[in-house]
PDB file of N, CA and C in Angstrom:
ATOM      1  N   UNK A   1      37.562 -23.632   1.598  1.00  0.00           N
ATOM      2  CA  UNK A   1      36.978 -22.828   0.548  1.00  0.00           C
ATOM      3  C   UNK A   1      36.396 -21.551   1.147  1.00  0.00           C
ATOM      4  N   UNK A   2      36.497 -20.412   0.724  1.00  0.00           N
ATOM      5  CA  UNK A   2      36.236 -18.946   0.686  1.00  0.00           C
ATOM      6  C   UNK A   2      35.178 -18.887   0.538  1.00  0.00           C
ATOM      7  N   UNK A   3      34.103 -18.033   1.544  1.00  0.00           N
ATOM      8  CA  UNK A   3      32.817 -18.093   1.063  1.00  0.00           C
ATOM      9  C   UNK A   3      32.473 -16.623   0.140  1.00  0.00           C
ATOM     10  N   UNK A   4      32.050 -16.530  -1.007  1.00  0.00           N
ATOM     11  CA  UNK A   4      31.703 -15.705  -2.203  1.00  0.00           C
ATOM     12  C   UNK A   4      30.459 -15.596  -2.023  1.00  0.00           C
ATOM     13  N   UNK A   5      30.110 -14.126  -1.014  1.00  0.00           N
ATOM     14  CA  UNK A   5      28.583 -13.384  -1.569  1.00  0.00           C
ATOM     15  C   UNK A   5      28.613 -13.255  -3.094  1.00  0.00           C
ATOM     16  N   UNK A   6      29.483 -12.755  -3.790  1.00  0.00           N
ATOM     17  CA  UNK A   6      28.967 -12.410  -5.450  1.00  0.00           C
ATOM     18  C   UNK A   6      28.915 -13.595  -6.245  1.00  0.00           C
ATOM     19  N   UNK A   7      29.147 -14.855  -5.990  1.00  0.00           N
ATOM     20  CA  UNK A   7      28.659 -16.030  -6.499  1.00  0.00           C
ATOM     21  C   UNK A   7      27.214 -16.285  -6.007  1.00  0.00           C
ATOM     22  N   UNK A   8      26.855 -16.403  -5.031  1.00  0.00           N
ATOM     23  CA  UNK A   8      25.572 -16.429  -4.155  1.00  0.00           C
ATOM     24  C   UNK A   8      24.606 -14.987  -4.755  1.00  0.00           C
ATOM     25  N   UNK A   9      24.799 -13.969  -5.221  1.00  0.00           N
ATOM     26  CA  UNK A   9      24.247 -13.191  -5.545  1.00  0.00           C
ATOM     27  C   UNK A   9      24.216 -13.529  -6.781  1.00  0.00           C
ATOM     28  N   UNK A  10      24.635 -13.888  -7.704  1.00  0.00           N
ATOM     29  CA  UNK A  10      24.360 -14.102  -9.080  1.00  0.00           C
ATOM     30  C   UNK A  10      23.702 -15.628  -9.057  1.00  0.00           C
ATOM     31  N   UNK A  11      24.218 -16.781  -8.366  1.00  0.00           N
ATOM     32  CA  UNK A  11      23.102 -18.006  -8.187  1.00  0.00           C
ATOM     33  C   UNK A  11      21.556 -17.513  -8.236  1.00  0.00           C
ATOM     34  N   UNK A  12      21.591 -16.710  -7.028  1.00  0.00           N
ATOM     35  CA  UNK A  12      19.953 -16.340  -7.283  1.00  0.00           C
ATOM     36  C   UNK A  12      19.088 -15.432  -7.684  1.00  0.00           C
ATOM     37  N   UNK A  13      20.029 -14.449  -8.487  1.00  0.00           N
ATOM     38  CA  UNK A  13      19.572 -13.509  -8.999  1.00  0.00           C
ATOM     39  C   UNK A  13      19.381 -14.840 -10.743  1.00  0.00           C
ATOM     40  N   UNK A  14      20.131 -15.420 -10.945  1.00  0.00           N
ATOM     41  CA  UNK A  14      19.782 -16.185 -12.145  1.00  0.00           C
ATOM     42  C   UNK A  14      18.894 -17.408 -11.884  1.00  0.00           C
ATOM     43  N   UNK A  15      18.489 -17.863 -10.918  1.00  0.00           N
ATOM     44  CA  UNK A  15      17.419 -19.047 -10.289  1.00  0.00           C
ATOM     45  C   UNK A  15      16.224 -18.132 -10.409  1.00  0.00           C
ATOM     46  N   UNK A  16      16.346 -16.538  -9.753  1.00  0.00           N
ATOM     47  CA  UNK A  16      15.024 -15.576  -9.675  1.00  0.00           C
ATOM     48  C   UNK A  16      14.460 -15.638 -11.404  1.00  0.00           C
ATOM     49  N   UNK A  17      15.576 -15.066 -12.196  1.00  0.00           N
ATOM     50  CA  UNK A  17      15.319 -15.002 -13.940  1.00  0.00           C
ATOM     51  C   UNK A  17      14.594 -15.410 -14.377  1.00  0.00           C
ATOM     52  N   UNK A  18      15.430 -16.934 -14.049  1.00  0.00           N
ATOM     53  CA  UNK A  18      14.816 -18.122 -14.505  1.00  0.00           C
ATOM     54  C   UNK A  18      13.552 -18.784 -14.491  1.00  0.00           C
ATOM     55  N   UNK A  19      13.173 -18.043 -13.038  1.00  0.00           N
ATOM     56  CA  UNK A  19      11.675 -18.742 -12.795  1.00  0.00           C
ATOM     57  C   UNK A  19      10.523 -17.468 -13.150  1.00  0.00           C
ATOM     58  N   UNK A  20      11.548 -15.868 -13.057  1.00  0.00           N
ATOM     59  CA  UNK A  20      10.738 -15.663 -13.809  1.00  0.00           C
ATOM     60  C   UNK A  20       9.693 -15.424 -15.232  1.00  0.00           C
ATOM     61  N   UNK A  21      10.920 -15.993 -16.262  1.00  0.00           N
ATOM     62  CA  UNK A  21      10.705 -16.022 -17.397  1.00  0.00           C
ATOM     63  C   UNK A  21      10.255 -17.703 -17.923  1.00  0.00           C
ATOM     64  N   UNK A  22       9.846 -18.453 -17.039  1.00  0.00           N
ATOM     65  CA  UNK A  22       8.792 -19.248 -16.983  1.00  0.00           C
ATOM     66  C   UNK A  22       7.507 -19.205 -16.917  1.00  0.00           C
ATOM     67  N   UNK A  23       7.731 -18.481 -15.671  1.00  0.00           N
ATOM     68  CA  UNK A  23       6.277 -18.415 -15.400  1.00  0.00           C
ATOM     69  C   UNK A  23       5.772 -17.292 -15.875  1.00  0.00           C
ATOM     70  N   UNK A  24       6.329 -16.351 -16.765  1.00  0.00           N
ATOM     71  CA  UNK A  24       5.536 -15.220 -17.495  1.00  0.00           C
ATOM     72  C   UNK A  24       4.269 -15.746 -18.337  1.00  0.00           C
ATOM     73  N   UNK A  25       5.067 -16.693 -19.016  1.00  0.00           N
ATOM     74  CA  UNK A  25       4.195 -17.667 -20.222  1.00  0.00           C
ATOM     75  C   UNK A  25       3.110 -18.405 -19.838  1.00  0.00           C
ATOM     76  N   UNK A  26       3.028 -18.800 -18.423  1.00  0.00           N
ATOM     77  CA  UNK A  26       2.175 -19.437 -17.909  1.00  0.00           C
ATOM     78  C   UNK A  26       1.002 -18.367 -17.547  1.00  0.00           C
ATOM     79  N   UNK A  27       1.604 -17.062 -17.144  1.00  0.00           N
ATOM     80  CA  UNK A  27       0.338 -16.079 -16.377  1.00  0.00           C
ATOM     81  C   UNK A  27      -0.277 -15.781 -17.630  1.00  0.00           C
ATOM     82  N   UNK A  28       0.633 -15.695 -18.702  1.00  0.00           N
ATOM     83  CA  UNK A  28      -0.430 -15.264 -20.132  1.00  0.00           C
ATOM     84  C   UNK A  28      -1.506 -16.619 -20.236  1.00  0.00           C
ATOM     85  N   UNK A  29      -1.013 -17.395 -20.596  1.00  0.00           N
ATOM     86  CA  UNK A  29      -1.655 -18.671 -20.826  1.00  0.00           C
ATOM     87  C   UNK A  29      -3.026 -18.738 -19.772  1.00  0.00           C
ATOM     88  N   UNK A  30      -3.172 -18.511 -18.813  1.00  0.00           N
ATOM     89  CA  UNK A  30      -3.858 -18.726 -17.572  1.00  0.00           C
ATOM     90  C   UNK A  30      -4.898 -17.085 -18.081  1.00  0.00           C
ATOM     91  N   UNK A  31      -4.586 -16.193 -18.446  1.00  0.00           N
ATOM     92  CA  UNK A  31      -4.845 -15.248 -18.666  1.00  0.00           C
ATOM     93  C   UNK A  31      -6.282 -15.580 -19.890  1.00  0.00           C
ATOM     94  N   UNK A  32      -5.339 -16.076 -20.996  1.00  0.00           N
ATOM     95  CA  UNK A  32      -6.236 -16.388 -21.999  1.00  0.00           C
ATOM     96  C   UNK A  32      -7.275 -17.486 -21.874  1.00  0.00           C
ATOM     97  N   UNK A  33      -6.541 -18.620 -21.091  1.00  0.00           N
ATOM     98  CA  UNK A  33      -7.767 -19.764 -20.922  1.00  0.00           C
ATOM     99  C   UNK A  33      -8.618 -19.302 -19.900  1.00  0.00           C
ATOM    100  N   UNK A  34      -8.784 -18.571 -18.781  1.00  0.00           N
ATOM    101  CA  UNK A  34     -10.073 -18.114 -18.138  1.00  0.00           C
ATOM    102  C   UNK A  34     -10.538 -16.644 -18.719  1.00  0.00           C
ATOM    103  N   UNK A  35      -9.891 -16.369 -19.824  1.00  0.00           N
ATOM    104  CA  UNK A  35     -11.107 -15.323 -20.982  1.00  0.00           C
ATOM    105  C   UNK A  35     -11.561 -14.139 -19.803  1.00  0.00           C
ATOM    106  N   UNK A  36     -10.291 -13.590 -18.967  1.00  0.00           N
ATOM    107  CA  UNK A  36     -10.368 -12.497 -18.133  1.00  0.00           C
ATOM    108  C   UNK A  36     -10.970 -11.296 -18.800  1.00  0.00           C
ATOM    109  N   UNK A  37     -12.053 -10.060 -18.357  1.00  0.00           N
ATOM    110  CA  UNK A  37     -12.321  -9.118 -18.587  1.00  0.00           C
ATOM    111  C   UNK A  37     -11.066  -8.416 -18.349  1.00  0.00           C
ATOM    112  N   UNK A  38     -10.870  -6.769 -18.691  1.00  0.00           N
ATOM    113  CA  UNK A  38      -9.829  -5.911 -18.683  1.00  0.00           C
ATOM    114  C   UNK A  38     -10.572  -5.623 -16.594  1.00  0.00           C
ATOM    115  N   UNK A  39     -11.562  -5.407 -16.624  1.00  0.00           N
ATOM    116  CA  UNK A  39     -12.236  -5.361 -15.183  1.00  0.00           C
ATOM    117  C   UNK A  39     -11.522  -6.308 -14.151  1.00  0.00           C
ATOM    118  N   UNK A  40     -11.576  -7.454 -14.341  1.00  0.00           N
ATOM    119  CA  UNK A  40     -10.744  -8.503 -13.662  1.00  0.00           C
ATOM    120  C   UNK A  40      -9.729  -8.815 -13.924  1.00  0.00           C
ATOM    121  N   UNK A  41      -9.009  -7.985 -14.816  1.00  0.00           N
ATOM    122  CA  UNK A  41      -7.652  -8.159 -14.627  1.00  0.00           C
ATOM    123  C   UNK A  41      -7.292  -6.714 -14.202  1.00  0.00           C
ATOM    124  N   UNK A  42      -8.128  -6.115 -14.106  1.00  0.00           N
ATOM    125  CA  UNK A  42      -7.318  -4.485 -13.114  1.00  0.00           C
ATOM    126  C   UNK A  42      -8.016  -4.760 -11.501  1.00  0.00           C
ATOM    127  N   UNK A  43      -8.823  -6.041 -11.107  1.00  0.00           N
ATOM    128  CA  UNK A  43      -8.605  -6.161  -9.908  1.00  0.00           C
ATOM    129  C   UNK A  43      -7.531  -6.553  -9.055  1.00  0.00           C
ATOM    130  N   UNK A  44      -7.466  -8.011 -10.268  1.00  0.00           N
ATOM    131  CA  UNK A  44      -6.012  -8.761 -10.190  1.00  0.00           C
ATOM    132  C   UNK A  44      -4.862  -8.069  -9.810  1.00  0.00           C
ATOM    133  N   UNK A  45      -4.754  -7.176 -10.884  1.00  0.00           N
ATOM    134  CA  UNK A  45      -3.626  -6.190 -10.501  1.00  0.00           C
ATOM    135  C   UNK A  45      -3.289  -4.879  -9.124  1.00  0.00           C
ATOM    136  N   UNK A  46      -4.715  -4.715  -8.948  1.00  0.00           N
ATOM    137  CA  UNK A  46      -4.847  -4.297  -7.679  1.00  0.00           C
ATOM    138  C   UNK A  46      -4.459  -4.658  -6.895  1.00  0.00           C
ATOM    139  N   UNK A  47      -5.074  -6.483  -6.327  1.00  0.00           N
ATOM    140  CA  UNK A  47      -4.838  -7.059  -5.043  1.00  0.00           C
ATOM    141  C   UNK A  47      -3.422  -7.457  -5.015  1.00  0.00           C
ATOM    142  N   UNK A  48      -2.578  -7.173  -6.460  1.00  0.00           N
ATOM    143  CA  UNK A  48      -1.255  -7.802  -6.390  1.00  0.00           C
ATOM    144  C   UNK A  48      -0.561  -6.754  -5.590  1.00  0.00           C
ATOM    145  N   UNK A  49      -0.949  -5.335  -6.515  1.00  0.00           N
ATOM    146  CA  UNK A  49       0.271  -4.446  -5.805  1.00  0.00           C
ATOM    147  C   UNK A  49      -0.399  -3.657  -4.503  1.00  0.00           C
ATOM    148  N   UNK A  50      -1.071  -3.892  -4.027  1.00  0.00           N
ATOM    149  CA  UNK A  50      -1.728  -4.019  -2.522  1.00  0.00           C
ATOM    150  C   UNK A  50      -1.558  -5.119  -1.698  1.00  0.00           C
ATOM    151  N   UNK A  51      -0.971  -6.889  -2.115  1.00  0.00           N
ATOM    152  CA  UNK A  51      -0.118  -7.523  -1.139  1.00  0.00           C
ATOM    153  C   UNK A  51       1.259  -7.170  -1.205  1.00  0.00           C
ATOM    154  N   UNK A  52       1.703  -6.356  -2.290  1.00  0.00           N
ATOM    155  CA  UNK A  52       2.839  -6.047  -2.041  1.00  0.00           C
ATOM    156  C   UNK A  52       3.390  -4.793  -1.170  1.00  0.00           C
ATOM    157  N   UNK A  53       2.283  -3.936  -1.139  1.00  0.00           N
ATOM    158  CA  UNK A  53       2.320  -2.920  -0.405  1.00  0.00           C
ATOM    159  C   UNK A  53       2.691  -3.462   1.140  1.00  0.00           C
ATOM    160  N   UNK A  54       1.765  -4.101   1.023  1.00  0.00           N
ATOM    161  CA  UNK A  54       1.696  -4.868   2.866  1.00  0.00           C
ATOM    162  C   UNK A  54       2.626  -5.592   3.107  1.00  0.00           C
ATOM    163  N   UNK A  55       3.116  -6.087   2.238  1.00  0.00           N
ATOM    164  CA  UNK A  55       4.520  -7.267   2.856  1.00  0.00           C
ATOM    165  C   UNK A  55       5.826  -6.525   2.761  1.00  0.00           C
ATOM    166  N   UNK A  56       5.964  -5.243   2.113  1.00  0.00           N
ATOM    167  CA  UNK A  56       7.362  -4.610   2.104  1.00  0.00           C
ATOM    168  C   UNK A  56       7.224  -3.687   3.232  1.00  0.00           C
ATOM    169  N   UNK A  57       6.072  -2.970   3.623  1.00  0.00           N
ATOM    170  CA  UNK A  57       6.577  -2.342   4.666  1.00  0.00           C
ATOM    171  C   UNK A  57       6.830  -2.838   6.070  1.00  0.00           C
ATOM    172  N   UNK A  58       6.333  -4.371   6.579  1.00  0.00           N
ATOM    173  CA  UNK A  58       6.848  -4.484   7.759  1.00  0.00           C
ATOM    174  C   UNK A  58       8.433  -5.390   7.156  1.00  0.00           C
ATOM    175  N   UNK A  59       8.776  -5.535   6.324  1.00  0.00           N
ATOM    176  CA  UNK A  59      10.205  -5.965   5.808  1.00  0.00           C
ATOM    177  C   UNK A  59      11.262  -5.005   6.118  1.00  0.00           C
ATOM    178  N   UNK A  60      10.893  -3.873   5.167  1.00  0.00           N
ATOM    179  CA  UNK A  60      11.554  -2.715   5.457  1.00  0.00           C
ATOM    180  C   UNK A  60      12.134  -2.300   7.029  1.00  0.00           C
ATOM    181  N   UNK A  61      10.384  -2.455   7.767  1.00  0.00           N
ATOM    182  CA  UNK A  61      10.877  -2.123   8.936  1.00  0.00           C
ATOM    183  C   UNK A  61      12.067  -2.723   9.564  1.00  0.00           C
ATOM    184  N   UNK A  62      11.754  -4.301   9.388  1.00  0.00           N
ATOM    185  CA  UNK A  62      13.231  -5.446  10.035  1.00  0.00           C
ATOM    186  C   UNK A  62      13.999  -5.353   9.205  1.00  0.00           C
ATOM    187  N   UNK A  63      14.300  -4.683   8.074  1.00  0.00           N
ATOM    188  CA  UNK A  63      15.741  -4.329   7.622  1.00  0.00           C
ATOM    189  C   UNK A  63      16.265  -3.105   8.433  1.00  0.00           C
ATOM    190  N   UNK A  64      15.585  -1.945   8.303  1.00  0.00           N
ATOM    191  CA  UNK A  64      16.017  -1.163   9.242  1.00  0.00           C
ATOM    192  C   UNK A  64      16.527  -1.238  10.856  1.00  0.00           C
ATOM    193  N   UNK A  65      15.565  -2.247  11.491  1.00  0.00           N
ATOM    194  CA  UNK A  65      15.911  -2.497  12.795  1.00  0.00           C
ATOM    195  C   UNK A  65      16.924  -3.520  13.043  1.00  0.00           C
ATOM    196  N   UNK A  66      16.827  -4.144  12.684  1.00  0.00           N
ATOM    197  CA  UNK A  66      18.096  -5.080  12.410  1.00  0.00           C
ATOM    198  C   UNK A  66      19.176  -5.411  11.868  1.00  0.00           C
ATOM    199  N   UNK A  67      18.497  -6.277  10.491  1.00  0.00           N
ATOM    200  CA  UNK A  67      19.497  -6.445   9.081  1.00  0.00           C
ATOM    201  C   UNK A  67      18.953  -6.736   7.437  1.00  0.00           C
ATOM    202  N   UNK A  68      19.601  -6.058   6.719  1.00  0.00           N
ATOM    203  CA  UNK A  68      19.124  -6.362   5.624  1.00  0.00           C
ATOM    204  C   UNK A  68      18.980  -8.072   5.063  1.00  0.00           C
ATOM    205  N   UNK A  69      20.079  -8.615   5.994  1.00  0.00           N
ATOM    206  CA  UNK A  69      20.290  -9.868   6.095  1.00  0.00           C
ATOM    207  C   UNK A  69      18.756 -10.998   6.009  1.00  0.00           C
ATOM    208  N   UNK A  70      18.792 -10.432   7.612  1.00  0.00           N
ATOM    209  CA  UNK A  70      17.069 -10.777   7.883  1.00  0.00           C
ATOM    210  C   UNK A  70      15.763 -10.860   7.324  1.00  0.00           C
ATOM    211  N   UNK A  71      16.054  -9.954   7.001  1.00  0.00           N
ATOM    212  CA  UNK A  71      14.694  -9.341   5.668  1.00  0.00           C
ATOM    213  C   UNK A  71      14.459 -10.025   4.548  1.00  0.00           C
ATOM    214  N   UNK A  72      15.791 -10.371   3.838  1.00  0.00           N
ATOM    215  CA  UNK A  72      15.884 -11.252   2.723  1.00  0.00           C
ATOM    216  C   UNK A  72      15.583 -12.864   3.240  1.00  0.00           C
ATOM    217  N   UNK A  73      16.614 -12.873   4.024  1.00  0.00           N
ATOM    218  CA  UNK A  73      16.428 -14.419   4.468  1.00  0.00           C
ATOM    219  C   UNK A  73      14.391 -14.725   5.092  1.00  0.00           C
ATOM    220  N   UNK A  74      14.170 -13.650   5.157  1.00  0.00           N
ATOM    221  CA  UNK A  74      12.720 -13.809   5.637  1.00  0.00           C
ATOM    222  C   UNK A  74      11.976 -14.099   4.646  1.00  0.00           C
ATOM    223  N   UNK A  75      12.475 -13.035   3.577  1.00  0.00           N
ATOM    224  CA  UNK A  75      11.488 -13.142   2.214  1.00  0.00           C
ATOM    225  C   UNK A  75      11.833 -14.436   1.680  1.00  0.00           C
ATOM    226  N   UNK A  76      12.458 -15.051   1.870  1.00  0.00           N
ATOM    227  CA  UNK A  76      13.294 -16.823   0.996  1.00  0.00           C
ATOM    228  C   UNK A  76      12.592 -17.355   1.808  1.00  0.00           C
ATOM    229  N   UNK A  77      12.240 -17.501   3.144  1.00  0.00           N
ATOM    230  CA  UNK A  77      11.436 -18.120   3.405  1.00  0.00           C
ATOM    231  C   UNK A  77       9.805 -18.486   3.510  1.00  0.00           C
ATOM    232  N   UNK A  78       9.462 -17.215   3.403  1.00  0.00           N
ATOM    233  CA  UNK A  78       8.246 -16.902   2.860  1.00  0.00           C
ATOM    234  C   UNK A  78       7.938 -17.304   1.365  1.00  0.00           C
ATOM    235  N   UNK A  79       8.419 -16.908   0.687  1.00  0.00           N
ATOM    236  CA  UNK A  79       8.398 -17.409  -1.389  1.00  0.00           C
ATOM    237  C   UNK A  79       8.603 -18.633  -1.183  1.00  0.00           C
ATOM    238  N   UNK A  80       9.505 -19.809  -0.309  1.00  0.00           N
ATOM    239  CA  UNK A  80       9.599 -21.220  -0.540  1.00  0.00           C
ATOM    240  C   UNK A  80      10.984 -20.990  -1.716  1.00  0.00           C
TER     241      UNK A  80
END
């Protein structure tokens, strides 16, 4: 059997979907039952896109130095 990146790219681009249109419903839900201020939820949102800041640029870097390969397979292992 032939190995198919564009099967493997659509597996987990539709596993990604999937989990993320699960768990949307849950962050609302979680949202409403701890009765968040707009204050604590623009921290929330802060510290989110400030760990994201920090985890893409040394990614980036090992895509560049290496492989894009790497980078991903790093991030799959990191997310679980």
């Amino acid at each position: 059997m032939r190995h198919r990146p564009d099967r493997l790219f659509l597996l987990t681009g539709g596993v990604q979907g999937l989990a993320f249109a699960w768990g949307l419903p849950a962050m609302v839900w979680w949202v409403v039952d701890l009765r968040l201020s707009p204050f604590r939820l623009a921290v929330l949102g802060t510290a989110l896109v400030l760990s994201i800041l920090v985890t893409e640029t040394p990614t980036g870097v090992v895509a560049d130095l290496y492989s894009r390969k790497y980078s991903v397979v790093a991030a799959y292992v990191v997310m679980g």
